[in-house]
PDB file of N, CA and C in Angstrom:
ATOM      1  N   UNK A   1     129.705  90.036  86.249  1.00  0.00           N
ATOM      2  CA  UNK A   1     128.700  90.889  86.853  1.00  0.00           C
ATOM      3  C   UNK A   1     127.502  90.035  87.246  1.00  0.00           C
ATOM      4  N   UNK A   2     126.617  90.390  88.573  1.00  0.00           N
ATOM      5  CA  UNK A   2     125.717  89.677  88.954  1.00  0.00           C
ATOM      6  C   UNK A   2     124.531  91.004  88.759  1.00  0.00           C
ATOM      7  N   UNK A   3     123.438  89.933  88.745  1.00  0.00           N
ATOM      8  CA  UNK A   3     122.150  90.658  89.015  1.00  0.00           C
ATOM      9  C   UNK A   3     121.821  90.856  90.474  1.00  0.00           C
ATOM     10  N   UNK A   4     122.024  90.121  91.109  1.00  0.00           N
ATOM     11  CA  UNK A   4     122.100  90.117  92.571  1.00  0.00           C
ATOM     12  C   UNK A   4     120.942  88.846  93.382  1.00  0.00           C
ATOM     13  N   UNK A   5     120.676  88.387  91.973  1.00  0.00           N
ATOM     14  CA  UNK A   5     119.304  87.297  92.523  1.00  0.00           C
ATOM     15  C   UNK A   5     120.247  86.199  93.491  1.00  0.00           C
ATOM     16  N   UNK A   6     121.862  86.173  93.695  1.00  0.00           N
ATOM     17  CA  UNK A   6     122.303  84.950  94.535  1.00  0.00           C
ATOM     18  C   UNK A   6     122.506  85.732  96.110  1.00  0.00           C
ATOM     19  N   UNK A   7     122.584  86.846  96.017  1.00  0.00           N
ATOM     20  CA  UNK A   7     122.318  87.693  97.279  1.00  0.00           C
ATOM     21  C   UNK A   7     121.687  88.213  97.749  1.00  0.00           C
ATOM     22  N   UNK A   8     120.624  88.967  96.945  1.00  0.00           N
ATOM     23  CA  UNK A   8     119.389  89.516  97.552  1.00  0.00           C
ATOM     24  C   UNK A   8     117.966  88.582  97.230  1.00  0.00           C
ATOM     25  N   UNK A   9     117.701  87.509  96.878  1.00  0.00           N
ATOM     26  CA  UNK A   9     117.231  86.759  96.536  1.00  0.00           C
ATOM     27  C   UNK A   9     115.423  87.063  97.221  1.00  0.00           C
ATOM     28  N   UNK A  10     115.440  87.271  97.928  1.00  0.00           N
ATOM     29  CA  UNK A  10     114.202  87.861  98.578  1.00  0.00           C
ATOM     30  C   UNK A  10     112.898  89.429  98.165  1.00  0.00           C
ATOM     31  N   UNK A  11     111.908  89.142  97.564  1.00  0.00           N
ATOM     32  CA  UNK A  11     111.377  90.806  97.290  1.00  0.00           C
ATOM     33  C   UNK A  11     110.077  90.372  98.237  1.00  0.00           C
ATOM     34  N   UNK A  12     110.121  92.150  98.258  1.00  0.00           N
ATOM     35  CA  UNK A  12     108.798  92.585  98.798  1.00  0.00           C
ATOM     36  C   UNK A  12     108.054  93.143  97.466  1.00  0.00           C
ATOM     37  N   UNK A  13     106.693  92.358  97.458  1.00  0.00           N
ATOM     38  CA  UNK A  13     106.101  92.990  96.614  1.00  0.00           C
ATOM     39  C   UNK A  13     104.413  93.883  96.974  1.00  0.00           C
ATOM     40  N   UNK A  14     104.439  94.315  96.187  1.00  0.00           N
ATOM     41  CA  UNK A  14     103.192  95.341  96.822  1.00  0.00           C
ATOM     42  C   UNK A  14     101.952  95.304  95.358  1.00  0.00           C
ATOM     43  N   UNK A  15     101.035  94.937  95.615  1.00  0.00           N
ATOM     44  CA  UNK A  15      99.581  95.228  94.734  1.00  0.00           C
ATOM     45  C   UNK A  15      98.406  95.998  95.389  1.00  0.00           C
ATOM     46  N   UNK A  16      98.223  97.116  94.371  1.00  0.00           N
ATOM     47  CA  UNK A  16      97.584  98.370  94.633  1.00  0.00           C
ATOM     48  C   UNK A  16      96.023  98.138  94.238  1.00  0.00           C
ATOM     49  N   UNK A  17      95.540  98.969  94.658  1.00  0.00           N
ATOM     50  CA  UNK A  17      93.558  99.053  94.203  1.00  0.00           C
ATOM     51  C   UNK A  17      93.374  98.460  92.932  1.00  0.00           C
ATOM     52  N   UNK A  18      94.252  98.755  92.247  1.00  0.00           N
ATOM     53  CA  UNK A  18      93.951  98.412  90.617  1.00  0.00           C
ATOM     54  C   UNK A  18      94.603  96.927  90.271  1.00  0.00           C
ATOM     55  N   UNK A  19      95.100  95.950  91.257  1.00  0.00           N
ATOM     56  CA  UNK A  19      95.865  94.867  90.800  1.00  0.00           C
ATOM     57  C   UNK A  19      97.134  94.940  90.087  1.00  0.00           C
ATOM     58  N   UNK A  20      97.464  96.191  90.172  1.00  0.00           N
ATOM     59  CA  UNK A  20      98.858  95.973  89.458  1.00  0.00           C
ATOM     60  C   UNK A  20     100.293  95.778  90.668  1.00  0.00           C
ATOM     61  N   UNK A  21     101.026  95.076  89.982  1.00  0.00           N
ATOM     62  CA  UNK A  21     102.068  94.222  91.202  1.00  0.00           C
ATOM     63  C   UNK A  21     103.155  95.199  90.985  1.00  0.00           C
ATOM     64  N   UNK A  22     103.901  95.675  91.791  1.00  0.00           N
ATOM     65  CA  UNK A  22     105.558  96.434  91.784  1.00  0.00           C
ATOM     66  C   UNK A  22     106.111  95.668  92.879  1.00  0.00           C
ATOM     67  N   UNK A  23     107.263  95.527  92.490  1.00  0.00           N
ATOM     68  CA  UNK A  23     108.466  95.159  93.102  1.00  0.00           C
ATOM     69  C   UNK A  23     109.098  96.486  94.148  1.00  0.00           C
ATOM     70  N   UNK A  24     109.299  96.053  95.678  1.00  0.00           N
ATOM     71  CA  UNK A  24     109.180  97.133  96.414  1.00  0.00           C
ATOM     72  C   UNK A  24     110.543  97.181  96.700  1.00  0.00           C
ATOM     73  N   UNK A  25     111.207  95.900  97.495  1.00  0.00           N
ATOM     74  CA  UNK A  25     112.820  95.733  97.820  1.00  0.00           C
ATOM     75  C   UNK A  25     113.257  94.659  97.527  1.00  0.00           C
ATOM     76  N   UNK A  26     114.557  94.471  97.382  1.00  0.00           N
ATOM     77  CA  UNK A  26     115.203  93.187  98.013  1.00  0.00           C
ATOM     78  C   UNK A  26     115.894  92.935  99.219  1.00  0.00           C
ATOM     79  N   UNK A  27     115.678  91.574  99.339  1.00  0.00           N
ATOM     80  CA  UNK A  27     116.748  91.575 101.069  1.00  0.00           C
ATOM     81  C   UNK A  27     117.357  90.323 101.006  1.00  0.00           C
ATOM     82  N   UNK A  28     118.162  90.340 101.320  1.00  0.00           N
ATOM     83  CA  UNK A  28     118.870  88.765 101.695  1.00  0.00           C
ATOM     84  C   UNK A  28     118.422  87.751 102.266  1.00  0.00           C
ATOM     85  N   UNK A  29     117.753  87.716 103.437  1.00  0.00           N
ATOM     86  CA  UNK A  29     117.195  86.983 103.960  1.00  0.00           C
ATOM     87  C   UNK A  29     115.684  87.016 103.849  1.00  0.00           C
ATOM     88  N   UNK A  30     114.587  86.081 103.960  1.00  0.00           N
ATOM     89  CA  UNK A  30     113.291  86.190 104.386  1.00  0.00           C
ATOM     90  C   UNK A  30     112.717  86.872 105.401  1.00  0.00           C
ATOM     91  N   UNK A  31     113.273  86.528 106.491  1.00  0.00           N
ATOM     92  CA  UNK A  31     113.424  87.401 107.474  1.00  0.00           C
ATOM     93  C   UNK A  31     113.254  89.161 107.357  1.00  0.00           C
ATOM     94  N   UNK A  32     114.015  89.156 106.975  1.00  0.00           N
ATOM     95  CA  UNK A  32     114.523  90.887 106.731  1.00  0.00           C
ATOM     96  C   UNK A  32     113.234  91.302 105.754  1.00  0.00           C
ATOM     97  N   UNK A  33     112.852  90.774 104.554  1.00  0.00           N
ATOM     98  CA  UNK A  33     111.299  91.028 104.031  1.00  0.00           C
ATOM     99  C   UNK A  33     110.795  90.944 104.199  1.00  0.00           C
ATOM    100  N   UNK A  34     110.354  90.053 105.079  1.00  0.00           N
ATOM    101  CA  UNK A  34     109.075  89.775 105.698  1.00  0.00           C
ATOM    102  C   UNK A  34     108.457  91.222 106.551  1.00  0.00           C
ATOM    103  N   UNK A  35     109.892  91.400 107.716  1.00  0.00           N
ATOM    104  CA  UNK A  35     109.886  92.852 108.592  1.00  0.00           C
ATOM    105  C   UNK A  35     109.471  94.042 107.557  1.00  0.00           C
ATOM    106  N   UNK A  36     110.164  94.180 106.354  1.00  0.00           N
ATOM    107  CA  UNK A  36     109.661  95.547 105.635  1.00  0.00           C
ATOM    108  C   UNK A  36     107.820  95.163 105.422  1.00  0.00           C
ATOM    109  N   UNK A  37     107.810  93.826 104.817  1.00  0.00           N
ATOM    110  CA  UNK A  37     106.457  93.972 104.454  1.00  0.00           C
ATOM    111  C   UNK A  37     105.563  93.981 105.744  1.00  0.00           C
ATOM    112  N   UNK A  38     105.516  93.573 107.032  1.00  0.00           N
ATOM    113  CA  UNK A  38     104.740  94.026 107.786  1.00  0.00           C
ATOM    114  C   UNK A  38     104.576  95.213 108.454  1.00  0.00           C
ATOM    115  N   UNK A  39     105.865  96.172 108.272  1.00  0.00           N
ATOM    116  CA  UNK A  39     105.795  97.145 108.436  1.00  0.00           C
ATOM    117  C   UNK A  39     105.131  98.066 107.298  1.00  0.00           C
ATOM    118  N   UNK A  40     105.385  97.891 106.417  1.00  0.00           N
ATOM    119  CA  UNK A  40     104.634  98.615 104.970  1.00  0.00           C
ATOM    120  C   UNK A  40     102.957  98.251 105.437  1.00  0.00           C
ATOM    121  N   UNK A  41     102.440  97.210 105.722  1.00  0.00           N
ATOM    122  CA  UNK A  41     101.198  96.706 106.093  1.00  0.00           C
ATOM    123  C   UNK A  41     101.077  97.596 106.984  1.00  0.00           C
ATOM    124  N   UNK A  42     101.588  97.522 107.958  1.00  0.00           N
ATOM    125  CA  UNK A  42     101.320  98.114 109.404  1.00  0.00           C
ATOM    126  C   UNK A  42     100.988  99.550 108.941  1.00  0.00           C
ATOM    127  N   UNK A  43     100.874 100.647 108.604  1.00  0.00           N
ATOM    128  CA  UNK A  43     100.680 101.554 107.789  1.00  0.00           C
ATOM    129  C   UNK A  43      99.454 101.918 107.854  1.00  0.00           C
ATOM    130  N   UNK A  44      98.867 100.707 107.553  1.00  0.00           N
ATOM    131  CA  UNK A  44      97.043 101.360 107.390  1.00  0.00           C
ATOM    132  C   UNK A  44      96.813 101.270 106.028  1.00  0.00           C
ATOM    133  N   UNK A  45      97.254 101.552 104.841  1.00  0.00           N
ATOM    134  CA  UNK A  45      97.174 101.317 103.432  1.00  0.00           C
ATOM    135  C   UNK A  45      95.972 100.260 103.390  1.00  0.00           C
ATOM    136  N   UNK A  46      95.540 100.479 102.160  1.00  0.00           N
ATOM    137  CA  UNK A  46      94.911  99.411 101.858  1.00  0.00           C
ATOM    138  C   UNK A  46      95.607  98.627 100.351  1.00  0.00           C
ATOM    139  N   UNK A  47      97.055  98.540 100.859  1.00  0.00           N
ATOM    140  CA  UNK A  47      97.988  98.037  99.808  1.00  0.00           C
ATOM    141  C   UNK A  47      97.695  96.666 100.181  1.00  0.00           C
ATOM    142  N   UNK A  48      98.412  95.451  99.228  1.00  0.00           N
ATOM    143  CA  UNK A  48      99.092  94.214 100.183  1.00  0.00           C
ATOM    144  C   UNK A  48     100.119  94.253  99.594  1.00  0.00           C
ATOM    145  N   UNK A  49     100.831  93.494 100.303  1.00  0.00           N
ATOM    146  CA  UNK A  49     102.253  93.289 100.805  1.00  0.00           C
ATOM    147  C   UNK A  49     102.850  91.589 100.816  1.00  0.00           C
ATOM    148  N   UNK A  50     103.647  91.512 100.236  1.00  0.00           N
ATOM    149  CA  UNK A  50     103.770  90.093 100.342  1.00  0.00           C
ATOM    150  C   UNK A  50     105.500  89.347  99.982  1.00  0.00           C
ATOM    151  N   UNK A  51     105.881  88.656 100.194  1.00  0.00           N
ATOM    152  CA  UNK A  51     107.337  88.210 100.136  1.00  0.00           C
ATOM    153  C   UNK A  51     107.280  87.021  98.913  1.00  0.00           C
ATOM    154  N   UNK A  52     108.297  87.352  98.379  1.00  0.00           N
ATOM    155  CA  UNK A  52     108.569  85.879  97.312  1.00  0.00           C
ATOM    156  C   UNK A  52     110.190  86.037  96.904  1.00  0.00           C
ATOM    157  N   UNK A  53     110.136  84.430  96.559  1.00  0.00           N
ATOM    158  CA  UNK A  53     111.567  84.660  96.224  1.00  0.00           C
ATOM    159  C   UNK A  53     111.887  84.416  94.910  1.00  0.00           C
ATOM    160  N   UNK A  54     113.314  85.433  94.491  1.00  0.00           N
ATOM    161  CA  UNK A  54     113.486  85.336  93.449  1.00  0.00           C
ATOM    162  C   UNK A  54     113.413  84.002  92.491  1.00  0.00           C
ATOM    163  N   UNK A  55     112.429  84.171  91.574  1.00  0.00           N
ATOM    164  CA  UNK A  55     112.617  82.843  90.390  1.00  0.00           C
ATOM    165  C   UNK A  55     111.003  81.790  91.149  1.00  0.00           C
ATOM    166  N   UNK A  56     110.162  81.973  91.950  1.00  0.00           N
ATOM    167  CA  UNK A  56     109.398  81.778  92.593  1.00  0.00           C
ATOM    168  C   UNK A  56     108.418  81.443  91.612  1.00  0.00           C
ATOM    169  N   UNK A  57     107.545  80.564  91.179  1.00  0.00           N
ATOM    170  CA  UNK A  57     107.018  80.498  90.549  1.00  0.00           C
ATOM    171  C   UNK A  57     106.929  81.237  88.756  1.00  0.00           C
ATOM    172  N   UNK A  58     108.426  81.291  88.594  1.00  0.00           N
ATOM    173  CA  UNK A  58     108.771  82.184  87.292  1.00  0.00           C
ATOM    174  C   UNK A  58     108.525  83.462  86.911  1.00  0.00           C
ATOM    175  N   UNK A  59     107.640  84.025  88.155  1.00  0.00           N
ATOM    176  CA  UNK A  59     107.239  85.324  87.406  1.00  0.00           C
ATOM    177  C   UNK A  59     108.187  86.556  88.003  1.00  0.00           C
ATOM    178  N   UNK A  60     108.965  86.592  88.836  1.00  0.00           N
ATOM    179  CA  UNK A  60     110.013  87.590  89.301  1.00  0.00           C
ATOM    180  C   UNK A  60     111.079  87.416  89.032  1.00  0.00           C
TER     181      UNK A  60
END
């Protein structure tokens, strides 16, 4: 069984008014997250939005 970090290896992550971080999607490619997160941006929110990849500095 996989976790899926060798296929979806890509998240969108999102931090709210209060600094707290959630994990939004995964995608396979960079590409493909990048598009959700500028579209999530595109929105108007005053979220951010941002791409990393799995195992990225250890914290996802």
């Amino acid at each position: 069984m996989t976790d899926g970090t060798s296929t979806l290896p890509w998240l969108v992550i999102r931090q709210d008014d209060n600094g707290n971080t959630y994990r939004v999607g995964r995608y396979a490619t960079r590409a493909e997250a990048q598009k959700m997160a500028d579209s999530l941006d595109d929105r108007g929110h005053k979220q951010l939005y941002w791409v990393e990849r799995v195992g990225q500095n250890g914290t996802r």
